[in-house]
N, C-alpha and C. Protein backbone atom coordinates (compact mmCIF):
# COMPACT_ATOMS: atom_id res chain seq x y z
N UNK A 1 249.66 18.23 -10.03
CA UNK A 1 249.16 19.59 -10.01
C UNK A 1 247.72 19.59 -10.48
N UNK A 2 247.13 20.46 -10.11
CA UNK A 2 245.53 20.69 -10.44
C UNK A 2 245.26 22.45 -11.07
N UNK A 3 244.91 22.07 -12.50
CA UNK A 3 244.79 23.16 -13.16
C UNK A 3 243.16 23.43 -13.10
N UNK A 4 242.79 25.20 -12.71
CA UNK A 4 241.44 25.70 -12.66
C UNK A 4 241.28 26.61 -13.64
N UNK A 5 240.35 26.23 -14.43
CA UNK A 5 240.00 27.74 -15.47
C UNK A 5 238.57 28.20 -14.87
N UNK A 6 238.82 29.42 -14.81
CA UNK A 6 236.99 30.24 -14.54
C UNK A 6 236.46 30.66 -15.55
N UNK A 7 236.03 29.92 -15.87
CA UNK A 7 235.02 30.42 -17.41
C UNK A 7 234.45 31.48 -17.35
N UNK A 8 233.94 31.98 -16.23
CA UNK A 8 233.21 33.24 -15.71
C UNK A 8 234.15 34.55 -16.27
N UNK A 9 235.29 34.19 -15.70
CA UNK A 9 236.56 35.00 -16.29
C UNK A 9 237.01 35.48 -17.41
N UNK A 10 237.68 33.82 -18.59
CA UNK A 10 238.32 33.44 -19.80
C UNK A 10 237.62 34.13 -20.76
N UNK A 11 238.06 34.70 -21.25
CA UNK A 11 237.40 35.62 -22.06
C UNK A 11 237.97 34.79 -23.35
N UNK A 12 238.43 33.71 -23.90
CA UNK A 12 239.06 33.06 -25.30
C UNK A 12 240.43 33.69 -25.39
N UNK A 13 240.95 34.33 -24.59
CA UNK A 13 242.38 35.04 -25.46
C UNK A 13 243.07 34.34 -26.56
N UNK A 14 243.58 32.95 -25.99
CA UNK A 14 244.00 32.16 -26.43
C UNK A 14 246.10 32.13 -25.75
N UNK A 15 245.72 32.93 -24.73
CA UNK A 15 247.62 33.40 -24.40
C UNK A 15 248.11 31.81 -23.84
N UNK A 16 246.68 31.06 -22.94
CA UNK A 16 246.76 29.54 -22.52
C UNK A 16 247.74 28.50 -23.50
N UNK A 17 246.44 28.90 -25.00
CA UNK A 17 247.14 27.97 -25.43
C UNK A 17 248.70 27.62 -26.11
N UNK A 18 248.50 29.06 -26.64
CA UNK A 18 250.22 29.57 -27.24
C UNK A 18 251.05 28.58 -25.87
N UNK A 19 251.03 29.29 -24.57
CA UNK A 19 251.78 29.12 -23.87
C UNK A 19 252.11 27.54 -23.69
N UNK A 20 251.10 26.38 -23.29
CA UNK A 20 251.17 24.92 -23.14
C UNK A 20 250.01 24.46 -23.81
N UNK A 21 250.55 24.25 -25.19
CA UNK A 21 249.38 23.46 -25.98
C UNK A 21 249.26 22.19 -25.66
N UNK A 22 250.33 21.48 -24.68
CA UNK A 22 250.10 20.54 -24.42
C UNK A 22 249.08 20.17 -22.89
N UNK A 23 248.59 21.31 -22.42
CA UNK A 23 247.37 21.37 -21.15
C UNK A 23 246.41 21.98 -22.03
N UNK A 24 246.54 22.70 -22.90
CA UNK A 24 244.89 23.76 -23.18
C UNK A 24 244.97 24.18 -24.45
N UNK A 25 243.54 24.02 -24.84
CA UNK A 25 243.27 23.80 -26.43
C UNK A 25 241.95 24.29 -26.56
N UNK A 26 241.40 24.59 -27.62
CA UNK A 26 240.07 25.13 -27.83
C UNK A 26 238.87 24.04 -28.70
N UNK A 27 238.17 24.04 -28.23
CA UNK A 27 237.21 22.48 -28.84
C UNK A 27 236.60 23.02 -30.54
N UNK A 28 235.93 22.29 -31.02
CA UNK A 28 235.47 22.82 -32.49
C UNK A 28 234.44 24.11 -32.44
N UNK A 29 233.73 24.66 -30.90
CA UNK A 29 232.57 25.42 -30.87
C UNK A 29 233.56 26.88 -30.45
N UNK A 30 235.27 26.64 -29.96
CA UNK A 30 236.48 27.71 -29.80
C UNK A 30 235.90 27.99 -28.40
N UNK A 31 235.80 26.83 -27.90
CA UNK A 31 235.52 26.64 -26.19
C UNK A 31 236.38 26.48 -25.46
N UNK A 32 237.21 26.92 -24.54
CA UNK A 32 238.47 26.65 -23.79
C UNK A 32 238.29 25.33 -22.97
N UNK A 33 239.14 24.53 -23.50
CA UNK A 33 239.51 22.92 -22.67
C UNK A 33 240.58 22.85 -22.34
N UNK A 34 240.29 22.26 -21.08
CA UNK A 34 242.21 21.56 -20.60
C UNK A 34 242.23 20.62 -19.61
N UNK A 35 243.49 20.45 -19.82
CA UNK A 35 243.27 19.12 -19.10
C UNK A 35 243.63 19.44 -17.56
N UNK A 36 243.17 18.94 -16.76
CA UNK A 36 242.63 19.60 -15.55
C UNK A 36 243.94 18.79 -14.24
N UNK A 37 244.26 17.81 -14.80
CA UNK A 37 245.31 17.17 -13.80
C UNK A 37 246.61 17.02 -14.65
N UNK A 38 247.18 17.69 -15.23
CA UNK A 38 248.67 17.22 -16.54
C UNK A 38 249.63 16.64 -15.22
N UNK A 39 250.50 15.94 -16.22
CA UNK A 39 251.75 15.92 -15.61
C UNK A 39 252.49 17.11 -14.72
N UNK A 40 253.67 16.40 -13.72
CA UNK A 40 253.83 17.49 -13.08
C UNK A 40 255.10 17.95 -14.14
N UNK A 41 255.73 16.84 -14.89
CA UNK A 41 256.85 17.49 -15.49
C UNK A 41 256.18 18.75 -16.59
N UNK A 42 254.82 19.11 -16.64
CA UNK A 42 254.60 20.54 -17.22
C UNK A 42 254.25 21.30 -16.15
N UNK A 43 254.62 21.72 -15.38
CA UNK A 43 254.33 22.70 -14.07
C UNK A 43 255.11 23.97 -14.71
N UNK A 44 256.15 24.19 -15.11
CA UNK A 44 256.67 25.00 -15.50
C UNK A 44 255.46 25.93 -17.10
N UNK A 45 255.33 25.09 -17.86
CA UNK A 45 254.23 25.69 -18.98
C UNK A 45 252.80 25.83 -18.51
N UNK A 46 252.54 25.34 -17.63
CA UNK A 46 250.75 25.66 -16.83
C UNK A 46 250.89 26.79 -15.67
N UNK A 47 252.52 26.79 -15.07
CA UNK A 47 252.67 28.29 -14.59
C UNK A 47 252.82 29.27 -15.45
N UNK A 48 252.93 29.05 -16.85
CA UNK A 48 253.28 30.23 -17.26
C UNK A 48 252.08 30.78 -18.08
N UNK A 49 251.15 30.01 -19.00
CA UNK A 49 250.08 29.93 -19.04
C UNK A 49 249.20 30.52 -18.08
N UNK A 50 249.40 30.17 -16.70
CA UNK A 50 248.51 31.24 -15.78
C UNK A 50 249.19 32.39 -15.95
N UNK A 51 250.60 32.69 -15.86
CA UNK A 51 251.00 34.30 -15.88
C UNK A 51 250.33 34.86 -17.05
N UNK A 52 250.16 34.51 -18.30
CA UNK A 52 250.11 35.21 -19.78
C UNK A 52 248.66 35.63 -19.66
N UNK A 53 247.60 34.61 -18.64
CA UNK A 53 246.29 34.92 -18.95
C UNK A 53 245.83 36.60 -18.87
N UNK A 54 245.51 37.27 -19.23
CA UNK A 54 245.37 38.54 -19.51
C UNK A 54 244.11 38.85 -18.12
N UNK A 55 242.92 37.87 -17.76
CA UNK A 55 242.09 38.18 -17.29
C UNK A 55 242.07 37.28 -15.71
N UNK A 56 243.37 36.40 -15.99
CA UNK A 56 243.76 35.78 -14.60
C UNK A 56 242.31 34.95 -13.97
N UNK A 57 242.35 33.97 -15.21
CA UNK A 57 241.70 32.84 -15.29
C UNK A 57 241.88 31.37 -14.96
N UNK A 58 243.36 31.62 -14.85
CA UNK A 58 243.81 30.44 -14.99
C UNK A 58 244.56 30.18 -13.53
N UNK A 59 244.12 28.41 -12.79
CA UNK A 59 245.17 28.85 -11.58
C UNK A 59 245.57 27.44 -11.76
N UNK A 60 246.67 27.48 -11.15
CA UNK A 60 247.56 26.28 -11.16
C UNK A 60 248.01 25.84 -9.37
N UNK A 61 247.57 25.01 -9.20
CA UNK A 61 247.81 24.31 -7.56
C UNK A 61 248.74 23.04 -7.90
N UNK A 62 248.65 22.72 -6.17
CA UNK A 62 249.42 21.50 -5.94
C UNK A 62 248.46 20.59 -5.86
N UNK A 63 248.39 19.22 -6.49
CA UNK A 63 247.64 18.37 -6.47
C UNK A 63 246.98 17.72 -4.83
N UNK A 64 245.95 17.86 -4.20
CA UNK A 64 245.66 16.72 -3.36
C UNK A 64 245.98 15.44 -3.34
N UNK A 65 246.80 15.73 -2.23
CA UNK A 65 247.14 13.58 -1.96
C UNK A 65 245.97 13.14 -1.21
N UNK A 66 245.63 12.16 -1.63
CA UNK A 66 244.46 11.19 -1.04
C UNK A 66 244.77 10.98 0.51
N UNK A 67 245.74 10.96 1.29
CA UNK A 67 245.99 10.85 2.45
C UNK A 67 245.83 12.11 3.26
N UNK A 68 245.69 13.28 2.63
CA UNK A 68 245.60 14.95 3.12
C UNK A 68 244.04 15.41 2.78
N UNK A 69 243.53 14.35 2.23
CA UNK A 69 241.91 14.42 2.60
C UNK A 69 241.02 14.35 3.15
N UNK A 70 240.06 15.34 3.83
CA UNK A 70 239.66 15.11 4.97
C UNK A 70 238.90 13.26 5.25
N UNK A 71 238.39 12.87 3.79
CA UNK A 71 237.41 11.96 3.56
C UNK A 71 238.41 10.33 3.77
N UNK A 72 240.09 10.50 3.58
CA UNK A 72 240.50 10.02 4.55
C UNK A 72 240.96 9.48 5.18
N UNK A 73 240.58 9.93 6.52
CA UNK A 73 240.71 10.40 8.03
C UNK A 73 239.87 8.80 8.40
């Protein structure tokens, strides 16, 4: 899976991290980080994490397989 935060968006709530502290955490400056490819066995806590986001910052996809790339072909 491939997790997107829009910073443009994230306003700090912090609903991310409550939800999967094990994808998203806040750095020492209370900067939103995460980890951008987790396991898929957390798909369930990085979906829910996107539901809680208040400002719908957060998106959660299906990972690109290297063979479904245009680059390839």
């Amino acid at each position: 899976m491939q997790i997107t935060v829009d910073m443009t968006l994230c306003e700090s709530h912090g609903q991310c991290v409550f939800a999967a502290p094990e994808i998203f955490s806040f750095d020492d400056d209370d900067r939103l980080v995460h980890e951008a490819s987790p396991p898929d066995a957390l798909l369930d806590k990085a979906e829910k994490a996107a539901a809680v986001c208040p400002v719908r910052a957060v998106t959660v996809s299906p990972a690109s397989s290297p063979a479904s790339s245009p680059a390839a072909s």
